[in-house]
Protein backbone atom coordinates (compact mmCIF):
# COMPACT_ATOMS: atom_id res chain seq x y z
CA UNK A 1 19.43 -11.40 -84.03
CA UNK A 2 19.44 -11.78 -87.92
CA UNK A 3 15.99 -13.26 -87.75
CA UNK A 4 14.68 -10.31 -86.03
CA UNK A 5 16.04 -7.89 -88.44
CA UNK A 6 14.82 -9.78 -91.46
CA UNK A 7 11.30 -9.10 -89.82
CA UNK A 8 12.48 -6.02 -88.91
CA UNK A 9 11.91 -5.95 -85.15
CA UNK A 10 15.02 -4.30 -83.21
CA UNK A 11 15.23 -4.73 -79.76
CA UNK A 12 16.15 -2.44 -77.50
CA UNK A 13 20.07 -3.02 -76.42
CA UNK A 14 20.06 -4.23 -72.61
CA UNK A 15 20.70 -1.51 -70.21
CA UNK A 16 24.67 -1.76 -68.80
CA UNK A 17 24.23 -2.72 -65.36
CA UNK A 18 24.78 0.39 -62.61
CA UNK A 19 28.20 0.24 -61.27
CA UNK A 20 27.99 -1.24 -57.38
CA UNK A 21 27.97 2.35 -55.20
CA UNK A 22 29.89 0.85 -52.87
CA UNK A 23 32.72 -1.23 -53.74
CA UNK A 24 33.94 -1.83 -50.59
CA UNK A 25 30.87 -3.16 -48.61
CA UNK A 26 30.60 -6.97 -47.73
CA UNK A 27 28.10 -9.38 -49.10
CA UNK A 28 24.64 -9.62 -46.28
CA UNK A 29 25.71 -12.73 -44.88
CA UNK A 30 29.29 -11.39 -44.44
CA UNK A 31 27.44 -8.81 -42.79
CA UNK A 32 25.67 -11.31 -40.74
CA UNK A 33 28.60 -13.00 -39.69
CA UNK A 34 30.64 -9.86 -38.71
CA UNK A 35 27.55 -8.32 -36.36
CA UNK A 36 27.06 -11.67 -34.96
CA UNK A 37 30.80 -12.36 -33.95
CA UNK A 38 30.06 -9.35 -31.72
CA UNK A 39 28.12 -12.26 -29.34
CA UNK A 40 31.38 -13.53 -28.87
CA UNK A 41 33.24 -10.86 -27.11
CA UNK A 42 30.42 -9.75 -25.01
CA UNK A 43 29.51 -13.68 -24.11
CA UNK A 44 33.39 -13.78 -23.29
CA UNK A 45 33.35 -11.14 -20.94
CA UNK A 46 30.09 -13.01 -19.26
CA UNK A 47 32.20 -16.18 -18.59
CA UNK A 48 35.07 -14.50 -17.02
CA UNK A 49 32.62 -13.01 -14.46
CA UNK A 50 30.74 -15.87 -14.29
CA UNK A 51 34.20 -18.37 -13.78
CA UNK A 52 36.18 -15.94 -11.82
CA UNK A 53 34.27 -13.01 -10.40
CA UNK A 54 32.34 -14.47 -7.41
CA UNK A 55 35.75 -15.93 -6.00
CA UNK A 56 37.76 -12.79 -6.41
CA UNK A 57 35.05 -10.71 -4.81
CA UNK A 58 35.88 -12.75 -1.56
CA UNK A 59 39.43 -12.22 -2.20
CA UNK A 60 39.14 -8.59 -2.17
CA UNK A 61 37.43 -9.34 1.77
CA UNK A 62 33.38 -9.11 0.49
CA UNK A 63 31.84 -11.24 2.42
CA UNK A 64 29.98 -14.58 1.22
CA UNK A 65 27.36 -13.69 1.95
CA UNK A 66 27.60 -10.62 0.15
CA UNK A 67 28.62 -11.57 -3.08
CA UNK A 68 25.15 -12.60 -4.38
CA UNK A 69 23.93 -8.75 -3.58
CA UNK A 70 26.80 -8.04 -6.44
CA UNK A 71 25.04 -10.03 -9.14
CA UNK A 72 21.72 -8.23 -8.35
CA UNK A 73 23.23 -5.92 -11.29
CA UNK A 74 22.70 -8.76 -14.32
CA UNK A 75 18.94 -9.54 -13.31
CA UNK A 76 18.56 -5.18 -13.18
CA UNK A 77 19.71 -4.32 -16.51
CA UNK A 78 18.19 -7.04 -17.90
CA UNK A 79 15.04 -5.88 -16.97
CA UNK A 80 15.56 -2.11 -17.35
CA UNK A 81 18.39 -1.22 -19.89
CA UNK A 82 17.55 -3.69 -22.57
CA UNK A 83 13.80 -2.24 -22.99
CA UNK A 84 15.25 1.04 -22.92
CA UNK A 85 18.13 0.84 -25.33
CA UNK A 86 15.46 -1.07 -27.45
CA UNK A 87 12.98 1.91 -27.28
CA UNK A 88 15.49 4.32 -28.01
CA UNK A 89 17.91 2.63 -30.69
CA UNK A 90 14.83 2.56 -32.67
CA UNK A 91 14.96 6.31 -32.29
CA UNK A 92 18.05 7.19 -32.92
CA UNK A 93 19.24 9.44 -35.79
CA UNK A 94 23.29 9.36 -35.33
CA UNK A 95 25.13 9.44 -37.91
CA UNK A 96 27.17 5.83 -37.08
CA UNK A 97 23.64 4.06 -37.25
CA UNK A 98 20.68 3.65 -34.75
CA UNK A 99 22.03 0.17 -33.71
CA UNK A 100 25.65 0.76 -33.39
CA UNK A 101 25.72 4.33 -31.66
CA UNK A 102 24.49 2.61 -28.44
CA UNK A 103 27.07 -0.28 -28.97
CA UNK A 104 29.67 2.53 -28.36
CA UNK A 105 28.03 4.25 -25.64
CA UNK A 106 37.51 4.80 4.32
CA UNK A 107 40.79 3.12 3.22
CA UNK A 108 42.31 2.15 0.23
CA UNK A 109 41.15 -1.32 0.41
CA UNK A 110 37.38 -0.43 0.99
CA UNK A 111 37.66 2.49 -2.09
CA UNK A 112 39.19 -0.55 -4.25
CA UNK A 113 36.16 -2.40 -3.07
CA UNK A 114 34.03 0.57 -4.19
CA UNK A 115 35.77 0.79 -7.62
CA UNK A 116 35.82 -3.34 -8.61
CA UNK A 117 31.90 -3.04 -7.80
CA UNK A 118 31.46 -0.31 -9.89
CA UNK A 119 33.10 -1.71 -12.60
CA UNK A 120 31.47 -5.57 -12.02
CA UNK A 121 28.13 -3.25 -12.62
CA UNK A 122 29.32 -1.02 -15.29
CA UNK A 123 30.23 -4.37 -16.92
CA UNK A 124 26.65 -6.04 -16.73
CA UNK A 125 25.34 -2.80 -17.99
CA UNK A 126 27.63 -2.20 -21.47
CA UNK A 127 26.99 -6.13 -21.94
CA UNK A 128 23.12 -6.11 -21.69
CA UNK A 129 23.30 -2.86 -23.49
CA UNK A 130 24.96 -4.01 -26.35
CA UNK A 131 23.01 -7.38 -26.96
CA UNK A 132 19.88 -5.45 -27.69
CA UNK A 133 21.20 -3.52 -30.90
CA UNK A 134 23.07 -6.43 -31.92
CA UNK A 135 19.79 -8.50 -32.55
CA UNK A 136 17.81 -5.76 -33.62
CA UNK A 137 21.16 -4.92 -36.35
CA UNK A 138 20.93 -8.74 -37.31
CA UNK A 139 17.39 -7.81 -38.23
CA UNK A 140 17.52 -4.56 -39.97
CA UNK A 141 20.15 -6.64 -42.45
CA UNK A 142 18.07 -9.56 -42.61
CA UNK A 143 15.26 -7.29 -43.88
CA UNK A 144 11.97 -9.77 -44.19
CA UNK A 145 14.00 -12.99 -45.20
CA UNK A 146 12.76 -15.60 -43.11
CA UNK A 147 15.76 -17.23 -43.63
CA UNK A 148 18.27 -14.74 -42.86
CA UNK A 149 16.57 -13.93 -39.99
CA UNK A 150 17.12 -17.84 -38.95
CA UNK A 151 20.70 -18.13 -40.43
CA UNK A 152 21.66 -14.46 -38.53
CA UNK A 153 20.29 -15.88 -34.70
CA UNK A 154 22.29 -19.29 -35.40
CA UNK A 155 25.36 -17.35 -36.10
CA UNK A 156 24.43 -15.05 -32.91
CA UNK A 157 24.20 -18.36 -30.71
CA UNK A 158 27.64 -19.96 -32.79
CA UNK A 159 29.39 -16.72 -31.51
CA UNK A 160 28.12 -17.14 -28.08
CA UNK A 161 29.27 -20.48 -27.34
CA UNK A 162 32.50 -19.79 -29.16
CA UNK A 163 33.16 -17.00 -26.65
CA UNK A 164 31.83 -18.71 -23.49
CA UNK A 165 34.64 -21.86 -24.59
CA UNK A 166 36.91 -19.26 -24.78
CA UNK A 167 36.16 -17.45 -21.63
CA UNK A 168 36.34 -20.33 -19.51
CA UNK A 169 39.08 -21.19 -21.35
CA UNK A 170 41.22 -18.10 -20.36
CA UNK A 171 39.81 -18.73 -16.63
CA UNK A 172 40.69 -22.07 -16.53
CA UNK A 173 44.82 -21.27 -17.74
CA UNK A 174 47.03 -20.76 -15.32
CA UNK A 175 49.85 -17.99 -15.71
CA UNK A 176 48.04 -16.54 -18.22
CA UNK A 177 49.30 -12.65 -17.23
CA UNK A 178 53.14 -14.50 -18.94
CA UNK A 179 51.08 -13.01 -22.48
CA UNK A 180 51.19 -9.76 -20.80
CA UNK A 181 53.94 -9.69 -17.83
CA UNK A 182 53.12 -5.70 -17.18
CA UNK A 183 49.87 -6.97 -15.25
CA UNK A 184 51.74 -8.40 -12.33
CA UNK A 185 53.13 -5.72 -9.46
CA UNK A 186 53.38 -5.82 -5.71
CA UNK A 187 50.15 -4.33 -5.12
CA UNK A 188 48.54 -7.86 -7.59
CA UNK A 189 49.30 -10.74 -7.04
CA UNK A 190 49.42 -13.85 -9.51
CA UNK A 191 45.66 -14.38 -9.14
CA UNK A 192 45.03 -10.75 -9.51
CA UNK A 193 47.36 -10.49 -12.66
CA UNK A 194 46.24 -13.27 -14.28
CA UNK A 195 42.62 -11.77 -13.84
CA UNK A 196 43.43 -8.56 -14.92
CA UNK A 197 44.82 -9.94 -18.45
CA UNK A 198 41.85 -11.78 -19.14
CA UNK A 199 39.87 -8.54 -18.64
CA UNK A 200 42.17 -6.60 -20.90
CA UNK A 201 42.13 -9.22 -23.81
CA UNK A 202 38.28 -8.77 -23.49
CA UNK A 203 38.60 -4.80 -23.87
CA UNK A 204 40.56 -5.43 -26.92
CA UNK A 205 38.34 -8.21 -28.41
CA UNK A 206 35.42 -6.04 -28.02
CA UNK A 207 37.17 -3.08 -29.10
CA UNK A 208 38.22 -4.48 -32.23
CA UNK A 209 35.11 -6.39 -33.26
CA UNK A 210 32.90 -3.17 -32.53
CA UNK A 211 35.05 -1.02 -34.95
CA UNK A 212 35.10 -3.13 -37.70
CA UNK A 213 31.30 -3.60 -37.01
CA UNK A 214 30.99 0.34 -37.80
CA UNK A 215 33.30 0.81 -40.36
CA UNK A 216 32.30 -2.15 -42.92
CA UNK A 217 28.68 -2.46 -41.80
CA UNK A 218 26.62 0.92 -43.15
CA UNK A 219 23.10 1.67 -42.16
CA UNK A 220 20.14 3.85 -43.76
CA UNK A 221 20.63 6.73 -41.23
CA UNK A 222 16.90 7.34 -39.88
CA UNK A 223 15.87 11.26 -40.84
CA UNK A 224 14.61 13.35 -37.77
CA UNK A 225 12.27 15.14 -39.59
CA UNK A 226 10.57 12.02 -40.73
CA UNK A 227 11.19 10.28 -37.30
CA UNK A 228 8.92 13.52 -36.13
CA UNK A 229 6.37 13.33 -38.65
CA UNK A 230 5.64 9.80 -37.64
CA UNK A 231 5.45 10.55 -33.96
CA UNK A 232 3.22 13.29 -34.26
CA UNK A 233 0.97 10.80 -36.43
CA UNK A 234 1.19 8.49 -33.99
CA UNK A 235 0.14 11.04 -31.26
CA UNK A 236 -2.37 12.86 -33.08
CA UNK A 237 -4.43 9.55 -33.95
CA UNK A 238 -4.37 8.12 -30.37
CA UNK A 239 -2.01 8.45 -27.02
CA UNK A 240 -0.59 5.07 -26.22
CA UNK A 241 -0.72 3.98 -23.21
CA UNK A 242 2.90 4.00 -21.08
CA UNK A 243 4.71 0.40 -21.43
CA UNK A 244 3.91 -0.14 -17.68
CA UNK A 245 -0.03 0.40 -18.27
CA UNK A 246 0.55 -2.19 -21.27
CA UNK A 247 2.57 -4.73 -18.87
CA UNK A 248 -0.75 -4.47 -16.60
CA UNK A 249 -2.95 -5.06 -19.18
CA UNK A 250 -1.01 -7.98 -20.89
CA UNK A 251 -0.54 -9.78 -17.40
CA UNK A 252 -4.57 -9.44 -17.00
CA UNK A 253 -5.14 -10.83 -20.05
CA UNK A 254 -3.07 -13.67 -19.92
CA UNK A 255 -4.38 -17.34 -19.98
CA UNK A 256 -3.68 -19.76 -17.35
CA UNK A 257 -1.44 -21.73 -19.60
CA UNK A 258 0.96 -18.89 -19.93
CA UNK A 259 0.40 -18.26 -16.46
CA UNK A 260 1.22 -21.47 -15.83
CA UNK A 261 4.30 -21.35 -17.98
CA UNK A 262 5.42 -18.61 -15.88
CA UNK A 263 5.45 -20.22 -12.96
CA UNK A 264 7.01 -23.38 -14.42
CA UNK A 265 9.86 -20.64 -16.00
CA UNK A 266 10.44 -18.72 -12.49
CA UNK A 267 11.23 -22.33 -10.62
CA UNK A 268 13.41 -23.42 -13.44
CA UNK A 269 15.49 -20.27 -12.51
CA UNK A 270 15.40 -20.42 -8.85
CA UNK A 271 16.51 -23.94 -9.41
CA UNK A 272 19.55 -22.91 -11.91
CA UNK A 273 20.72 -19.87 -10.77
CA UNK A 274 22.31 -20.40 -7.29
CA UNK A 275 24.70 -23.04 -9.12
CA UNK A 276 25.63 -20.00 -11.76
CA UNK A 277 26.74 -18.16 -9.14
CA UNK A 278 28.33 -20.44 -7.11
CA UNK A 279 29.44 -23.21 -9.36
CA UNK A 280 33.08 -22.50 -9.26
CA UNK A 281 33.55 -21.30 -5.61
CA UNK A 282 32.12 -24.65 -5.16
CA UNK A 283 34.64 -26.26 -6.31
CA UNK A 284 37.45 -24.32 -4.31
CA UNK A 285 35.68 -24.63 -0.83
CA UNK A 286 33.78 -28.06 -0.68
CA UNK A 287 35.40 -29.48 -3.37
CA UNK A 288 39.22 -28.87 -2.91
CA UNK A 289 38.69 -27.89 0.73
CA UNK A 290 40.69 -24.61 0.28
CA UNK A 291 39.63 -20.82 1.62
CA UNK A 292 39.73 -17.79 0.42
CA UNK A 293 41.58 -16.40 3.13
CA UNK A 294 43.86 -18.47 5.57
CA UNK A 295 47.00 -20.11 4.50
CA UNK A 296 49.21 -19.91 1.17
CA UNK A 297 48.05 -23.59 0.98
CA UNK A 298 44.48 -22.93 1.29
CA UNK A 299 44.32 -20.15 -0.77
CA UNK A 300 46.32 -22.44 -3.66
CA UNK A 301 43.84 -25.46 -3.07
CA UNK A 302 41.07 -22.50 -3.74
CA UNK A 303 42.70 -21.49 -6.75
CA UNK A 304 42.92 -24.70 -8.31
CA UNK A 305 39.58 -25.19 -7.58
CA UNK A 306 38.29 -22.55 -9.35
CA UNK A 307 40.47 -23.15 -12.01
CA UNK A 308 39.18 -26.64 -12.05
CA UNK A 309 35.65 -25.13 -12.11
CA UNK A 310 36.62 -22.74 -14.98
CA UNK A 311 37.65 -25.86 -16.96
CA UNK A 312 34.25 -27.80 -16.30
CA UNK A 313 32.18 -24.70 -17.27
CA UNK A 314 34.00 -25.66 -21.23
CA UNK A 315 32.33 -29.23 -21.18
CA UNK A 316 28.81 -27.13 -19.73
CA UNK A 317 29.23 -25.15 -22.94
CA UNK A 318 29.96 -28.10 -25.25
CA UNK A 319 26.96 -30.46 -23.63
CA UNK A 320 24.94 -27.16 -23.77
CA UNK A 321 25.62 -26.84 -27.40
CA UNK A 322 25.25 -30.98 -28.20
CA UNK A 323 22.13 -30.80 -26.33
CA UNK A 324 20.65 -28.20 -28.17
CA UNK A 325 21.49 -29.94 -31.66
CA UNK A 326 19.57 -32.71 -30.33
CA UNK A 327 16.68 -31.51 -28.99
CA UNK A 328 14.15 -32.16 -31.97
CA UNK A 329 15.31 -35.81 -31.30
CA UNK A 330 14.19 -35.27 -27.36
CA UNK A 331 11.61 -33.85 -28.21
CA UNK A 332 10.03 -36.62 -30.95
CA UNK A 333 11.38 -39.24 -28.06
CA UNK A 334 9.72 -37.94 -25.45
CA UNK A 335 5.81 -37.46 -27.20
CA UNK A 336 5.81 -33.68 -26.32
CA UNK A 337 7.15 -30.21 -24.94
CA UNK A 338 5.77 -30.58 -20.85
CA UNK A 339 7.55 -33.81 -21.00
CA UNK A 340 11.00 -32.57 -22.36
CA UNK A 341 10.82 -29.25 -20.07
CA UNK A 342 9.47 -31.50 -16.56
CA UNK A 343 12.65 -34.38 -18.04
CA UNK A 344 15.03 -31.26 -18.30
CA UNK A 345 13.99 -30.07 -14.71
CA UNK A 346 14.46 -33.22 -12.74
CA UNK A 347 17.96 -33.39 -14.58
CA UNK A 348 18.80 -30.05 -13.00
CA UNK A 349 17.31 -31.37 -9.60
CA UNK A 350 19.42 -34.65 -9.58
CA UNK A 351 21.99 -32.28 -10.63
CA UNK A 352 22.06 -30.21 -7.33
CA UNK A 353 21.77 -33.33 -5.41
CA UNK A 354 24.98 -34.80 -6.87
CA UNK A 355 26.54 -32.02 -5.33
CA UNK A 356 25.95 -32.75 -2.16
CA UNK A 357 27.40 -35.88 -2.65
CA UNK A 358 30.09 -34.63 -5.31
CA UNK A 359 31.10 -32.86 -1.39
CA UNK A 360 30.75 -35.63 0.66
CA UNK A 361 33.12 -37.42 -0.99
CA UNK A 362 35.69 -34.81 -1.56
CA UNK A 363 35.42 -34.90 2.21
CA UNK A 364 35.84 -38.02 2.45
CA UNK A 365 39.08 -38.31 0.75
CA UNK A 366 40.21 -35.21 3.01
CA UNK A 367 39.87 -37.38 6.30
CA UNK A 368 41.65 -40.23 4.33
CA UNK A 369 44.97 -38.34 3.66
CA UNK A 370 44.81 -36.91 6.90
CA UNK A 371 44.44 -40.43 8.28
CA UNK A 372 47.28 -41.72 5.87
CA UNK A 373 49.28 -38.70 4.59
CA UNK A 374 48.98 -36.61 8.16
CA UNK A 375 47.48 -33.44 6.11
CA UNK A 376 43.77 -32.96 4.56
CA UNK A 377 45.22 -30.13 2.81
CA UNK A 378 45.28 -31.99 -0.46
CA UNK A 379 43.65 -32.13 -4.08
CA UNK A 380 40.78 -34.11 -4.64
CA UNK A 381 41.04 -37.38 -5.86
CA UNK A 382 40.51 -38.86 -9.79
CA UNK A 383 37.34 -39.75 -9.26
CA UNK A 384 36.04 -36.88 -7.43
CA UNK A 385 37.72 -34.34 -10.43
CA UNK A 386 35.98 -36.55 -13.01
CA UNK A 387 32.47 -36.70 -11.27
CA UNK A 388 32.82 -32.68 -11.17
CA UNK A 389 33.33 -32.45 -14.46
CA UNK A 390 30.59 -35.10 -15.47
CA UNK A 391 28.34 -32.92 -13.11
CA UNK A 392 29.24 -29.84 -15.25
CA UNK A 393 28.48 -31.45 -18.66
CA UNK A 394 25.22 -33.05 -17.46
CA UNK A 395 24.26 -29.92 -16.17
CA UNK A 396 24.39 -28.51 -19.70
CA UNK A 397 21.08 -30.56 -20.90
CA UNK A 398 18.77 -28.43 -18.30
CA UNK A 399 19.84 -25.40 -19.31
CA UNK A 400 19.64 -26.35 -22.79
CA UNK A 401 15.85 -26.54 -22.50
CA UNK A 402 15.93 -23.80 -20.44
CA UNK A 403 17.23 -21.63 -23.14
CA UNK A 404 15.17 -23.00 -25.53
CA UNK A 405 10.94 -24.26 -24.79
CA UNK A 406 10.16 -21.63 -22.71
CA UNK A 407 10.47 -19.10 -25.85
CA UNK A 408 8.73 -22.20 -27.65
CA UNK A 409 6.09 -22.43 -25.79
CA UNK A 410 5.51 -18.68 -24.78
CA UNK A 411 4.82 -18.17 -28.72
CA UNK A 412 2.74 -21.06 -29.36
CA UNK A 413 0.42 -20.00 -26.39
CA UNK A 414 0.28 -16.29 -27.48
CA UNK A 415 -0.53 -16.70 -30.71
CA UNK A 416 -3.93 -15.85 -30.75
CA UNK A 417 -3.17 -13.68 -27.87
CA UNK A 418 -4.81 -10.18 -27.64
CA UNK A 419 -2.03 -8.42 -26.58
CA UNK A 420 0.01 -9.97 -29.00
CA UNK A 421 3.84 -12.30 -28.48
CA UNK A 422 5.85 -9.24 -28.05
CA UNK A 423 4.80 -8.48 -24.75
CA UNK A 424 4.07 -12.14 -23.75
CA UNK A 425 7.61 -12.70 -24.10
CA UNK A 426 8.09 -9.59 -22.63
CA UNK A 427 6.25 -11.20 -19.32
CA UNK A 428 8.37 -13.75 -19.78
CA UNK A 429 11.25 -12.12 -19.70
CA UNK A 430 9.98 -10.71 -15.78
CA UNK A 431 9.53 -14.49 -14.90
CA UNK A 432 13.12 -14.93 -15.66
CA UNK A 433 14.83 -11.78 -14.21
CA UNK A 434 12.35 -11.30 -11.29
CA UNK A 435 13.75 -14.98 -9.73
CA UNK A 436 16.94 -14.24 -9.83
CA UNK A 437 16.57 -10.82 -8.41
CA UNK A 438 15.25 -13.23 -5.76
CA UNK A 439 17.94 -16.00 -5.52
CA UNK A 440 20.32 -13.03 -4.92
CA UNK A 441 18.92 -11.54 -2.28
CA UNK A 442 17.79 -14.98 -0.21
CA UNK A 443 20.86 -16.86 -1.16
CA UNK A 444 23.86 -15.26 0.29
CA UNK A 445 22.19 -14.93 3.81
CA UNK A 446 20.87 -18.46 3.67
CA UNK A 447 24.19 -19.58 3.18
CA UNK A 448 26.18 -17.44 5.72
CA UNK A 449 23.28 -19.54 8.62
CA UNK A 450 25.25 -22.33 7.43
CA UNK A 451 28.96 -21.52 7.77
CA UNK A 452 29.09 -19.99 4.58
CA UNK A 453 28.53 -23.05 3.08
CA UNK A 454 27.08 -22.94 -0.94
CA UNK A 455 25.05 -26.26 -0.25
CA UNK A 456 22.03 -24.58 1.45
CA UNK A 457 21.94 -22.67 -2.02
CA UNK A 458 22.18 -25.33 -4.39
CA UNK A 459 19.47 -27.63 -2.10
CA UNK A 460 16.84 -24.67 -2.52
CA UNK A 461 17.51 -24.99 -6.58
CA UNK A 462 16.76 -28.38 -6.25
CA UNK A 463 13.82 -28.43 -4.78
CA UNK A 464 12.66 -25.57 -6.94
CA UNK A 465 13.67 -27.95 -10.07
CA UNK A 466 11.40 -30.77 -9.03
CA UNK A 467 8.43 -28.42 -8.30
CA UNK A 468 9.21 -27.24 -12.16
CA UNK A 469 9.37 -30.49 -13.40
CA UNK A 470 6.06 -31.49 -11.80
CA UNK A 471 4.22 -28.34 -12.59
CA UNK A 472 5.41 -28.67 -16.58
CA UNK A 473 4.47 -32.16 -16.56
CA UNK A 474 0.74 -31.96 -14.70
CA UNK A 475 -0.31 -28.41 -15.44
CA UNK A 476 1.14 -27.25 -19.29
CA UNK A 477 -1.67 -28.02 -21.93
CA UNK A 478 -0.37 -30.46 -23.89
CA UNK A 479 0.75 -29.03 -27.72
């Protein structure tokens, strides 16, 4: 500074910094990390219903073959209310933020019927319609770092295994209602009560995770007026053409590899979803050889099976999530992405096989204590429990490359694609939620032919698997 005024130059003095306008507001990855733990309460709420719902449907008297016409609801709004709350999230001008206004948004025993049904679809419609703005939030704060973007969808999928361990978790824990005693009257029972508090931890979970999300996390509210301005560009220049004309020009358009990957994507899901569904009332029928309705006995075996089911659906997550860590290392084993996704299908095929024999021996052992005890009416054997549960984790590796290379591979093919990745993946989305729309409807009257048995189910997944894994391996171009 001396030099300078000996040669008398005088700098400018350095502006003082702006004082932060909002003292109060969190750091972008803090931000990050707050909309993301959102995945965990809604992904919480998905394992409860995915542990306990299809068995308590039967206790409430819905038929087995019935129940899959329930789940119809998840394949639905996952096909109609995401795109929508997408479109108009986009759109909206609240005040609370375009992506967090639509986070916000014959007998007694046949009306209760009416009312749980009701509420199992008003649940699969607040979950897939807060995803959407969740992701598109994670977005909007990542602006166009690359590698926010990245870090924000890792913390998205953290969240969602953290909440799936702790969802099965809850459905796994006997006498959990003891945490709130309130839930159990005369009219609910212990199964019913312990149900019920799981469900009301999940209302406050989500409830308190969404309001922190809109009081900490501010968003540039969108102006109408401009919001107007560029519509009535956008109309003025050229009319678009409705997103079902551009569905049926994209499908046209596509090349036979995506068509092709597709296919492969619609048999992984036949071949998956029936043991979603199913997986723990599995367990309590074949598996523990107890009944929904029928004796206290029965309907205890059938607890504990589901309860045992609830339990292996934590190791699914943690394989899931060990899988997926690995899968660069599958990958570079393996030479190549049809390899790893026709590998990852004949997993899932052997998987639904096992069951069969998973049942047979759990029979087995039935016939044994009735031989030596003088009553079937028992718990499975160690070495039937432990094959279950080994049956769960393994089953964890297929759906990690289900979750995973189809995305992969639907944006490598559509790259140069005239109609562009976002509505490729929108296609693929249909090849997804179109199957299982499917499985639902075939797979509760396929397994009411056979004595309401859940094998006839799982045995059409398998077969569906190894068609998949042949298909990937013979007919994907090699990338």
């Amino acid at each position: 500074m001396v030099l300078l005024d000996i040669f008398g130059v005088h700098p400018e003095p350095e502006p003082e910094p702006e004082p932060y306008p909002y003292p109060l507001e969190l750091s972008p990855v803090k931000k990050l990390a707050l909309v993301a733990s959102i995945a965990a309460a809604v992904q919480y709420g998905w394992a409860l219903q995915l542990s306990l719902l299809t068995p308590y449907t039967q206790f409430l008297g819905i038929g087995h073959g019935w129940v899959s016409l329930i789940w119809l609801c998840g394949p639905i709004t996952g096909l109609i209310v995401q795109p929508i709350v997408g479109q108009y999230s986009d759109r909206c001008t609240s005040h609370i933020g375009n992506a967090l206004g639509d986070s916000l948004t014959s007998g007694i025993k046949h009306r209760a019927i009416v009312v749980f049904v009701l509420g199992f679809w008003l649940l699969d419609i607040s979950n897939n319609t807060i995803q959407c703005p969740c992701r598109a939030l994670l977005a909007d704060i990542s602006g166009d770092n690359d590698a926010m973007v990245t870090f924000g969808n890792a913390l998205f999928a953290f969240f969602m295994a953290v909440g799936n361990i702790i969802g099965f978790s809850a459905g796994a824990y006997k006498d959990i209602y003891q945490l709130l005693p309130f839930t159990k009257t005369e009219a609910c029972n212990l199964y019913c009560a312990d149900l019920k508090t799981c469900f009301l931890f999940s209302i406050i979970f989500m409830a308190l995770i969404i309001t922190l999300v809109v009081v900490f996390v501010k968003e540039e509210r969108i102006d109408p007026q401009d919001l107007q301005y560029i519509q009535d560009s956008s109309c003025s220049e050229e009319n678009p053409p409705s997103l079902l004309i551009q569905i049926v020009l994209a499908a046209r358009s596509q090349s036979r590899p995506m068509w092709m990957l597709y296919t492969v994507t619609a048999l992984n899901w036949i071949g998956c979803f029936p043991f979603l569904l199913y997986d723990t009332d599995w367990m309590g029928k074949e598996v523990y050889g107890g009944s929904v309705v029928g004796t206290s006995l029965q309907m205890d075996l059938y607890d504990q099976g589901v309860r045992a089911g609830s339990l292996g659906l934590v190791f699914n997550v943690v394989a899931l999530g060990v899988a997926s860590l690995f899968m660069d290392r599958f990958l570079q084993f393996l030479g190549n992405v049809r390899r790893l996704w026709g590998v990852g299908n004949f997993i899932l095929a052997i998987c639904m096989v096992l069951t069969v024999l998973i049942t047979k021996m759990a029979v087995r052992a039935r016939e044994v204590a009735l031989i030596t005890q003088g009553i079937s009416l028992v718990p499975p054997p160690f070495e039937v429990k432990i094959s279950c549960f080994a049956l769960f984790a393994a089953f964890g590796i297929p759906q990690a490359v289900t979750y995973s290379i189809p995305f992969a591979l639907a944006s490598m093919y559509s790259k140069d694609s005239v109609t562009g990745q976002g509505l490729a993946l929108g296609l693929l989305n249909l090849a997804i939620v179109i199957p299982q729309m499917g499985v639902a409807l075939v797979i509760g009257p396929l397994d009411s032919v056979f004595e309401h048995s859940n094998l006839p189910g799982f045995m059409l997944g398998g077969t569906a698997a190894a068609i998949g894994a042949i298909f990937a391996v013979k007919m994907l171009p090699v990338e």
